[in-house]
Protein backbone atom coordinates (compact mmCIF):
# COMPACT_ATOMS: atom_id res chain seq x y z
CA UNK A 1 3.95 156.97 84.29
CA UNK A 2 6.20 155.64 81.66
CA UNK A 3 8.53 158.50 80.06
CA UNK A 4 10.07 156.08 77.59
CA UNK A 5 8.49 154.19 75.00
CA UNK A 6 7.43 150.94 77.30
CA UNK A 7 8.36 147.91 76.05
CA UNK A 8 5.52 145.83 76.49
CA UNK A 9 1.75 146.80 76.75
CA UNK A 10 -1.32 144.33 77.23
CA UNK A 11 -4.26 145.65 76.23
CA UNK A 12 -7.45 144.00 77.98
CA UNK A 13 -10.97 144.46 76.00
CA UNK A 14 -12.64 141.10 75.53
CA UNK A 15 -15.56 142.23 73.34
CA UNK A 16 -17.89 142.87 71.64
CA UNK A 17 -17.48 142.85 68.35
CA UNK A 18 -18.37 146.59 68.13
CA UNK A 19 -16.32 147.91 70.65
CA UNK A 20 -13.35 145.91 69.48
CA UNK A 21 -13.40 148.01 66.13
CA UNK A 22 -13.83 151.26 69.30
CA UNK A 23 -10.16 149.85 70.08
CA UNK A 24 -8.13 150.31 66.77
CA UNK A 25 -7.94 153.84 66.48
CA UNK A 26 -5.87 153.90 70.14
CA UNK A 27 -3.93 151.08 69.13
CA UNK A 28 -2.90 153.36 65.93
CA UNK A 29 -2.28 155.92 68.35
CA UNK A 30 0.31 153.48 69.99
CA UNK A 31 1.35 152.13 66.70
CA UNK A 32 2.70 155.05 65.46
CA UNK A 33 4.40 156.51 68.74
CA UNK A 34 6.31 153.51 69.76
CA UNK A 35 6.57 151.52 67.04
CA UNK A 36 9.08 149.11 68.72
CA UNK A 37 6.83 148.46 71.59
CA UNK A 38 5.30 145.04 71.63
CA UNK A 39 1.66 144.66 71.75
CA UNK A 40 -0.38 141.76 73.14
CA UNK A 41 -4.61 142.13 73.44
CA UNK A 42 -6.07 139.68 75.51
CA UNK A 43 -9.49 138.87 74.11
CA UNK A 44 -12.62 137.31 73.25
CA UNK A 45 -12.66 134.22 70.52
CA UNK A 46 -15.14 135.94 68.07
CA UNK A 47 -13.57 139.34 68.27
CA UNK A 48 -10.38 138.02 67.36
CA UNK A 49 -11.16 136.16 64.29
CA UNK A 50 -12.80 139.66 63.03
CA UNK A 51 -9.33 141.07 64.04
CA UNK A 52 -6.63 138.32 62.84
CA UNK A 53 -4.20 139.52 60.67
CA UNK A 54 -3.72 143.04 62.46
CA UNK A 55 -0.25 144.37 62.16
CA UNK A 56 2.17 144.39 65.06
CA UNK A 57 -0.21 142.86 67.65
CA UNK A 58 -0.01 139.38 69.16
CA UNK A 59 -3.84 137.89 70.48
CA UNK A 60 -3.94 135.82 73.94
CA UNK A 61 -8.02 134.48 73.50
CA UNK A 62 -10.04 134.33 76.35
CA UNK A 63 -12.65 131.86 75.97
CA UNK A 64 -15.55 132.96 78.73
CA UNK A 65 -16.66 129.66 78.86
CA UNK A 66 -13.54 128.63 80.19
CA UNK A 67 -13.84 130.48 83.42
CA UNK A 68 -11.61 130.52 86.59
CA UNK A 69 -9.83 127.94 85.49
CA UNK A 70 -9.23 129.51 81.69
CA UNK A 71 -8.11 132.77 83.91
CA UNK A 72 -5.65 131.08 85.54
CA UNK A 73 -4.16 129.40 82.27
CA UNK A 74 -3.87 132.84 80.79
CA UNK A 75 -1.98 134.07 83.90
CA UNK A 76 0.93 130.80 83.24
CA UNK A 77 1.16 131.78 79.65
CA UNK A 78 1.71 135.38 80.47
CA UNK A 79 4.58 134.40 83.22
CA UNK A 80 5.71 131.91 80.83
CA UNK A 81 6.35 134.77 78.08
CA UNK A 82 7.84 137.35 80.19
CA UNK A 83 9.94 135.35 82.48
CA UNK A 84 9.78 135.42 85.86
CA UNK A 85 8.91 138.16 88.31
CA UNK A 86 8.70 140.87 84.98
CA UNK A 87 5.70 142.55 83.93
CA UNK A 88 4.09 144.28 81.30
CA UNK A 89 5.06 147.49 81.64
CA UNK A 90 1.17 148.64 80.92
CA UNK A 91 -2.21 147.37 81.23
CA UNK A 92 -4.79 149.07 79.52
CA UNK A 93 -7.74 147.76 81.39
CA UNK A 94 -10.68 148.56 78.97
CA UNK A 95 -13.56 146.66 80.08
CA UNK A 96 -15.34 147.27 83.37
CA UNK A 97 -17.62 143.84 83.73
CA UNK A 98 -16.89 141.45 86.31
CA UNK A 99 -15.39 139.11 84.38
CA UNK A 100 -12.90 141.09 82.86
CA UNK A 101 -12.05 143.00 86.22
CA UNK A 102 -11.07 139.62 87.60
CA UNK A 103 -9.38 138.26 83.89
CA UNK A 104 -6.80 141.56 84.75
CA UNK A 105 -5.52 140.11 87.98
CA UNK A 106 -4.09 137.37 86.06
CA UNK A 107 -2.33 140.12 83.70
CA UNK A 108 1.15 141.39 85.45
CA UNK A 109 1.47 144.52 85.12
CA UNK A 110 3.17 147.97 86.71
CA UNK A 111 0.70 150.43 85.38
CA UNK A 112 -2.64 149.41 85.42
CA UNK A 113 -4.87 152.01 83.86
CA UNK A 114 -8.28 152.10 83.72
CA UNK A 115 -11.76 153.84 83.64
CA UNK A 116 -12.65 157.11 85.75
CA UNK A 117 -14.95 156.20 88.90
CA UNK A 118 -18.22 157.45 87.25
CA UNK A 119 -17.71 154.64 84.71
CA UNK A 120 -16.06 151.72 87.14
CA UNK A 121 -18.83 149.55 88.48
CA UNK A 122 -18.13 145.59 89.40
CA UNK A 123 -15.24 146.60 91.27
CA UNK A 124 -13.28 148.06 88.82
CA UNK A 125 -11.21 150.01 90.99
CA UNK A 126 -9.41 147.34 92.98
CA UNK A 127 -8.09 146.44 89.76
CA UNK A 128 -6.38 149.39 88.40
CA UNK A 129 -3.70 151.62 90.00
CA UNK A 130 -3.95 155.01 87.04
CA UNK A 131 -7.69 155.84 85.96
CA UNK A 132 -8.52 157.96 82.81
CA UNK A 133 -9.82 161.71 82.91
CA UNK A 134 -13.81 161.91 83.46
CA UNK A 135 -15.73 163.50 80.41
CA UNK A 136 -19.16 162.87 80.67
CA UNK A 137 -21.56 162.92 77.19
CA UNK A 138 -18.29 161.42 74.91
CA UNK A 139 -18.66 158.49 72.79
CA UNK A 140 -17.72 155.26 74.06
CA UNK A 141 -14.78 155.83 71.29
CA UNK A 142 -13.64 158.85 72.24
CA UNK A 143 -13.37 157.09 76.20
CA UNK A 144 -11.82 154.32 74.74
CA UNK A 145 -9.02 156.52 73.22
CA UNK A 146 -8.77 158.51 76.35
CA UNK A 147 -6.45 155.30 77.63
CA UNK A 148 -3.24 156.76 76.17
CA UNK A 149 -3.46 160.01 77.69
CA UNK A 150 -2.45 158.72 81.18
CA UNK A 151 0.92 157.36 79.20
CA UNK A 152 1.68 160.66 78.52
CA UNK A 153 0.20 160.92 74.40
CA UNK A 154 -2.54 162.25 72.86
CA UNK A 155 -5.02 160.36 70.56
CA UNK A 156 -4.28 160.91 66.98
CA UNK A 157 -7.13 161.61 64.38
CA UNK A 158 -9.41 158.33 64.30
CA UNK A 159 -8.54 155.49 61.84
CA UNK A 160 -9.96 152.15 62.11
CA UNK A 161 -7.54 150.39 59.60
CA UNK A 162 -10.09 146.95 60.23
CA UNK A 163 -8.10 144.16 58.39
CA UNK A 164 -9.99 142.35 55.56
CA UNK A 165 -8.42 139.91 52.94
CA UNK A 166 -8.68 140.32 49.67
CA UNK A 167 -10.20 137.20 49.20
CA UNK A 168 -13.05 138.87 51.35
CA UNK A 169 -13.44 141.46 49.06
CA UNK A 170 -13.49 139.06 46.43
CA UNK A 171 -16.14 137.10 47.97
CA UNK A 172 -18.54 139.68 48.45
CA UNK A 173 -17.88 141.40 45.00
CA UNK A 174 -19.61 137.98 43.60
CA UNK A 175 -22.96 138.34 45.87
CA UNK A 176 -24.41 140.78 43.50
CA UNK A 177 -23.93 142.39 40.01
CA UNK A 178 -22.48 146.18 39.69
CA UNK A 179 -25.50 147.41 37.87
CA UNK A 180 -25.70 150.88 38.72
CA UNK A 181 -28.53 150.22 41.77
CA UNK A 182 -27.81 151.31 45.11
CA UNK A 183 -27.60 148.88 48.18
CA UNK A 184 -29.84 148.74 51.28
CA UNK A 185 -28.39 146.69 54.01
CA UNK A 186 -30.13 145.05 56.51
CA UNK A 187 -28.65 143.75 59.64
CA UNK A 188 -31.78 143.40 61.81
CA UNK A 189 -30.62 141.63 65.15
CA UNK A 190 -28.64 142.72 67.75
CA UNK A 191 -26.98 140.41 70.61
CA UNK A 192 -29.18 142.29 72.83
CA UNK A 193 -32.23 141.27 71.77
CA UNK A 194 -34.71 144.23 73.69
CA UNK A 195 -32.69 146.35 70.90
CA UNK A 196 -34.05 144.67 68.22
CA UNK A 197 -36.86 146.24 65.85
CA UNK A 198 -39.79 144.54 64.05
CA UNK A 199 -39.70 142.49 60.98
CA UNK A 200 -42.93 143.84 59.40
CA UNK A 201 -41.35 147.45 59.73
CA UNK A 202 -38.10 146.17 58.15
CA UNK A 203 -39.86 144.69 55.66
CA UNK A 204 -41.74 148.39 55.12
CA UNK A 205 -38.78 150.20 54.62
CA UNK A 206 -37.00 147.70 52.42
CA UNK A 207 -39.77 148.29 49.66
CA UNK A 208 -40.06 151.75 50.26
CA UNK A 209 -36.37 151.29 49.22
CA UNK A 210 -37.20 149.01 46.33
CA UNK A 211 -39.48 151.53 45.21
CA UNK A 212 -36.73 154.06 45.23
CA UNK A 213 -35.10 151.51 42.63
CA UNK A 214 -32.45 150.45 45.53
CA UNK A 215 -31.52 146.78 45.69
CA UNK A 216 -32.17 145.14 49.13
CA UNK A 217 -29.88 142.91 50.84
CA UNK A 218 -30.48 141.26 54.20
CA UNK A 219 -27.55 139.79 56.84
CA UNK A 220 -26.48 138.62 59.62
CA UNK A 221 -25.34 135.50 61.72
CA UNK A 222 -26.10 131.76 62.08
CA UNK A 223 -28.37 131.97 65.27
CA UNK A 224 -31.82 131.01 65.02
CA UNK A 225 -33.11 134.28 66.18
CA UNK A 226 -31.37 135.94 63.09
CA UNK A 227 -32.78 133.23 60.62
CA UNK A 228 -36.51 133.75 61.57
CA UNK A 229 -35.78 137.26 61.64
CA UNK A 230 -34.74 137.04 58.15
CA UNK A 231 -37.62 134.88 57.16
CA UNK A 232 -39.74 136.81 58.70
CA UNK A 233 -38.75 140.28 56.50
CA UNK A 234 -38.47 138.06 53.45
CA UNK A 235 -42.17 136.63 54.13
CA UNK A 236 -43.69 140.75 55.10
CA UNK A 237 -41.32 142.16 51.98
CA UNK A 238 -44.20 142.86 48.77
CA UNK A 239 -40.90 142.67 46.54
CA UNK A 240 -37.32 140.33 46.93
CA UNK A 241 -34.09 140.70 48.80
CA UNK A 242 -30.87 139.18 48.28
CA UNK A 243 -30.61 136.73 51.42
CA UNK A 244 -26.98 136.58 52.68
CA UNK A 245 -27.96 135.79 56.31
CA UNK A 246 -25.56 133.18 57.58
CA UNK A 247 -23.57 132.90 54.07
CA UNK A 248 -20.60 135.01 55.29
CA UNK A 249 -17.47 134.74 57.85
CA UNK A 250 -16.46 137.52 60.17
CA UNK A 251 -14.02 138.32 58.22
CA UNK A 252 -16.08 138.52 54.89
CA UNK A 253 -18.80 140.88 57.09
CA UNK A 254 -16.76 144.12 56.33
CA UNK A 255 -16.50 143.48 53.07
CA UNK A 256 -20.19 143.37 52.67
CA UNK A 257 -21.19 145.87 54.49
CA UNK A 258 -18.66 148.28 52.59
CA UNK A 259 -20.01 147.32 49.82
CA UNK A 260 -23.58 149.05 50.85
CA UNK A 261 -24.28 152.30 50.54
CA UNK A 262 -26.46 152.06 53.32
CA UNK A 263 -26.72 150.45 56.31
CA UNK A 264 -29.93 149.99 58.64
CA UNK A 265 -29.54 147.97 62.07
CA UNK A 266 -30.35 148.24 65.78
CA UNK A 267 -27.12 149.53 67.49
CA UNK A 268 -24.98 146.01 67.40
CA UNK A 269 -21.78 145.17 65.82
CA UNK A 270 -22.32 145.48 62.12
CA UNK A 271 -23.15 149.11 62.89
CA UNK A 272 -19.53 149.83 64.13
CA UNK A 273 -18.23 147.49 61.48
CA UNK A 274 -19.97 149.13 58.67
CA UNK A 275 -19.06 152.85 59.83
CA UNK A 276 -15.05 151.44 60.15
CA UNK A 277 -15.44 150.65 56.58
CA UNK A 278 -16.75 153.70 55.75
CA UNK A 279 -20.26 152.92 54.81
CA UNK A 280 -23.06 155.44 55.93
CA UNK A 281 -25.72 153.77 58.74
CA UNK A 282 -29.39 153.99 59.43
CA UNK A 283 -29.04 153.35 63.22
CA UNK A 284 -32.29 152.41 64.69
CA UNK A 285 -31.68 153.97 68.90
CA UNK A 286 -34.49 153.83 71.39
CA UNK A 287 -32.71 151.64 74.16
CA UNK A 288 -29.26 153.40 74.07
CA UNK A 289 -28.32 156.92 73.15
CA UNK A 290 -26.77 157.45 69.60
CA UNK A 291 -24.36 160.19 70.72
CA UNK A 292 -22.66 157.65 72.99
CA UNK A 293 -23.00 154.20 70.92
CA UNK A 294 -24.08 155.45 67.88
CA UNK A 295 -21.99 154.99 64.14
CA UNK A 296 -19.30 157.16 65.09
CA UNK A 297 -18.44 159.13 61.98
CA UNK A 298 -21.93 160.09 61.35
CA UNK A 299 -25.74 160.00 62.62
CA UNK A 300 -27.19 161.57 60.63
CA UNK A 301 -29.44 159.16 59.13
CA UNK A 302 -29.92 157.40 62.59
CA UNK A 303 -33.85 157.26 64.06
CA UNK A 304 -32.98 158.14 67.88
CA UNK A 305 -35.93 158.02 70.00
CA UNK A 306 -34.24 157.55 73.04
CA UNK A 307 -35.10 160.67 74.97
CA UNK A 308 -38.72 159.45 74.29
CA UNK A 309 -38.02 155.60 75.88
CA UNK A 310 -36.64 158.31 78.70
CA UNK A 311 -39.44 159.87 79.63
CA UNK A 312 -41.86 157.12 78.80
CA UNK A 313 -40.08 154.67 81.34
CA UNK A 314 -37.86 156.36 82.92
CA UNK A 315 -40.26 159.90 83.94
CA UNK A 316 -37.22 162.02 83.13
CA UNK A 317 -35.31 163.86 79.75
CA UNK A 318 -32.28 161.46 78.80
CA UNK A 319 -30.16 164.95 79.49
CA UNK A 320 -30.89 163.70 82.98
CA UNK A 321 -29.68 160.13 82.99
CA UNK A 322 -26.54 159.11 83.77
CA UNK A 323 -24.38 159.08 80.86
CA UNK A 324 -24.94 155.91 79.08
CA UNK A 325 -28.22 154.48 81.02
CA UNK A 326 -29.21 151.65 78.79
CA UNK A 327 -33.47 151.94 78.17
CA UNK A 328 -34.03 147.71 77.86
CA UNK A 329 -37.55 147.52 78.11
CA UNK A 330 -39.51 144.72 76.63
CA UNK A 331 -41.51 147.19 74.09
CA UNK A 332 -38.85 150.03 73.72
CA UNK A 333 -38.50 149.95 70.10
CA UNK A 334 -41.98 150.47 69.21
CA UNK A 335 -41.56 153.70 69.98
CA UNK A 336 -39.72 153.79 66.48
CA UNK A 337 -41.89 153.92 63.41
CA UNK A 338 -42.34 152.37 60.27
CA UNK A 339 -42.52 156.65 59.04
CA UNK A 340 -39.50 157.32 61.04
CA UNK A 341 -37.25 154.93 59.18
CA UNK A 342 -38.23 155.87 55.44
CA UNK A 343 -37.69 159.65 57.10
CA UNK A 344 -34.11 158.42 58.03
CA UNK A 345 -34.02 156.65 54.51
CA UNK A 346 -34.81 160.06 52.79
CA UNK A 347 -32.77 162.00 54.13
CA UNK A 348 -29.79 160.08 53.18
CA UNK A 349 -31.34 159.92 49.52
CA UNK A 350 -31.83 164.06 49.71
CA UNK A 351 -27.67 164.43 50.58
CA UNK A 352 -27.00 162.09 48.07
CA UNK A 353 -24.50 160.76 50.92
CA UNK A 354 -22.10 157.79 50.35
């Protein structure tokens, strides 16, 4: 293990948007211990326009549609950059699907650390040479931060430090008027789409919310599925919303979704985005566990019916699943209620949270 502040350190985790925001409070961790070591992060195309501008680290995209042959491109650029026969002194090998197992055997490298066994699947383990401690029932953050402990530090207290523009700020200060009124988002898809919850029940809470004298804004991305999504709210809603689905950038989502006061959305991207920029989330969990992939900082005001989608299709407690068994079933999310989220609503009303 590296004694001395290593000089160079790739850091492998290709996406998703979400867990790329999981990432930044390790790489502040090895920002601020070695702040002469250069950085590179090899990853996806979306992630990094969500990430450009961050301090002190140099991107390498992987495009996935690219395959073998993209692999192999990103194994001449790195031989090309650090001459030849040398190495990155570390890999931190943060992403355990097949793809990006093979994507690290392009990625030279003397230390190769990665996940503990109970967590490797796809053949992780040929792949690494150092594996992280095993903690089962930690957030996927916490894991995730784990990877410096191996190189001999310990994670400092979690900061995202997500960098927006001002321009982006500037941009979403202009989608509605500071009028006193506070601000129910709605981010209603996720890229997984047996996660996703109903538009009529959206559309229940959002004038429960109206009703409440909260404005109502809806987003989300360009896909089709998040269009008709949105249409479909808009057309169940009795009262408006501000429609800002497919009207922003990556970079002008956070932002937005600071500018809420409240957040609701199936466990996706914008749910890690919003929490990084400090904005409090109505997490809607049936087919994954909230304590493991939940909004990090808080869930309190998250509807988590997963140990129900547990026994219902599973015939067991979720404190008997494997730590984090996925519940995808076609119908999961009915199992969350039109009472549950104005019950999720209310309570963040009652704490007068921010």
């Amino acid at each position: 293990m590296p004694v001395a502040p290593p000089k160079e350190i790739c850091l492998l985790r290709l996406s998703a948007l979400g867990d790329v925001t999981h990432v930044l409070p390790l790489l502040n961790t090895l920002q601020t211990a070695w702040p002469q070591t250069r950085i590179t992060w090899l990853i996806g195309r979306g992630e990094q326009k969500l990430l450009e501008g961050l301090p002190g680290v140099d991107f390498v995209v992987y495009d996935k549609q690219s395959g073998f042959k993209g692999m192999r491109e990103i194994g001449r650029q790195f031989r090309e950059r650090l001459g030849a026969g040398r190495k990155f002194d570390v890999l931190l090998q943060m992403q355990v699907a097949a793809r990006a197992n093979l994507l690290s055997a392009f990625v030279p490298a003397k230390v190769r650390v990665g996940y503990d066994k109970s967590r490797s699947k796809d053949l992780h383990g040929l792949f690494i040479n150092t594996r992280i401690e095993d903690r089962p029932g930690i957030h996927v953050l916490d894991a995730i931060g784990s990877f410096v402990e191996p190189l001999g530090l310990r994670p400092l207290p979690v900061q995202w430090k997500l960098p927006v523009p001002p321009a982006a700020f500037e941009w979403a200060a202009k989608q509605w008027p500071e009028d006193g009124r506070k601000v129910l988002a709605i981010s209603p898809c996720s890229s997984h789409v047996k996660r996703n919850w109903f538009a009529e029940r959206y559309a229940a809470v959002a004038d429960h919310a109206r009703a409440r004298g909260w404005r109502v804004i809806l987003c989300g991305g360009r896909s089709d599925l998040e269009r008709q999504m949105g249409d479909a709210i808009l057309a169940a809603m009795q009262g408006d919303a501000l429609d800002l689905i497919g009207k922003d950038t990556l970079k002008q989502l956070p932002a937005l979704l600071a500018r809420a006061d409240l957040l609701m959305t199936p466990d996706s991207g914008p749910m890690h985005i919003a929490n990084a920029m400090g904005t409090k989330v109505l997490g809607l969990h049936a087919a994954s566990n909230p304590k493991r992939s939940g909004p990090y900082s808080d869930i309190r005001y998250c509807v988590d019916r997963y140990d129900d989608a547990a026994r219902k299709y599973l015939g067991k407690p979720a404190a008997e699943l494997k730590w984090g068994t996925k519940i995808e079933h076609e119908d999961v999310m009915q199992l969350i209620t039109v009472e549950d989220g104005i019950a999720a609503f209310e309570r963040y009303v009652a704490d007068g949270a921010r």
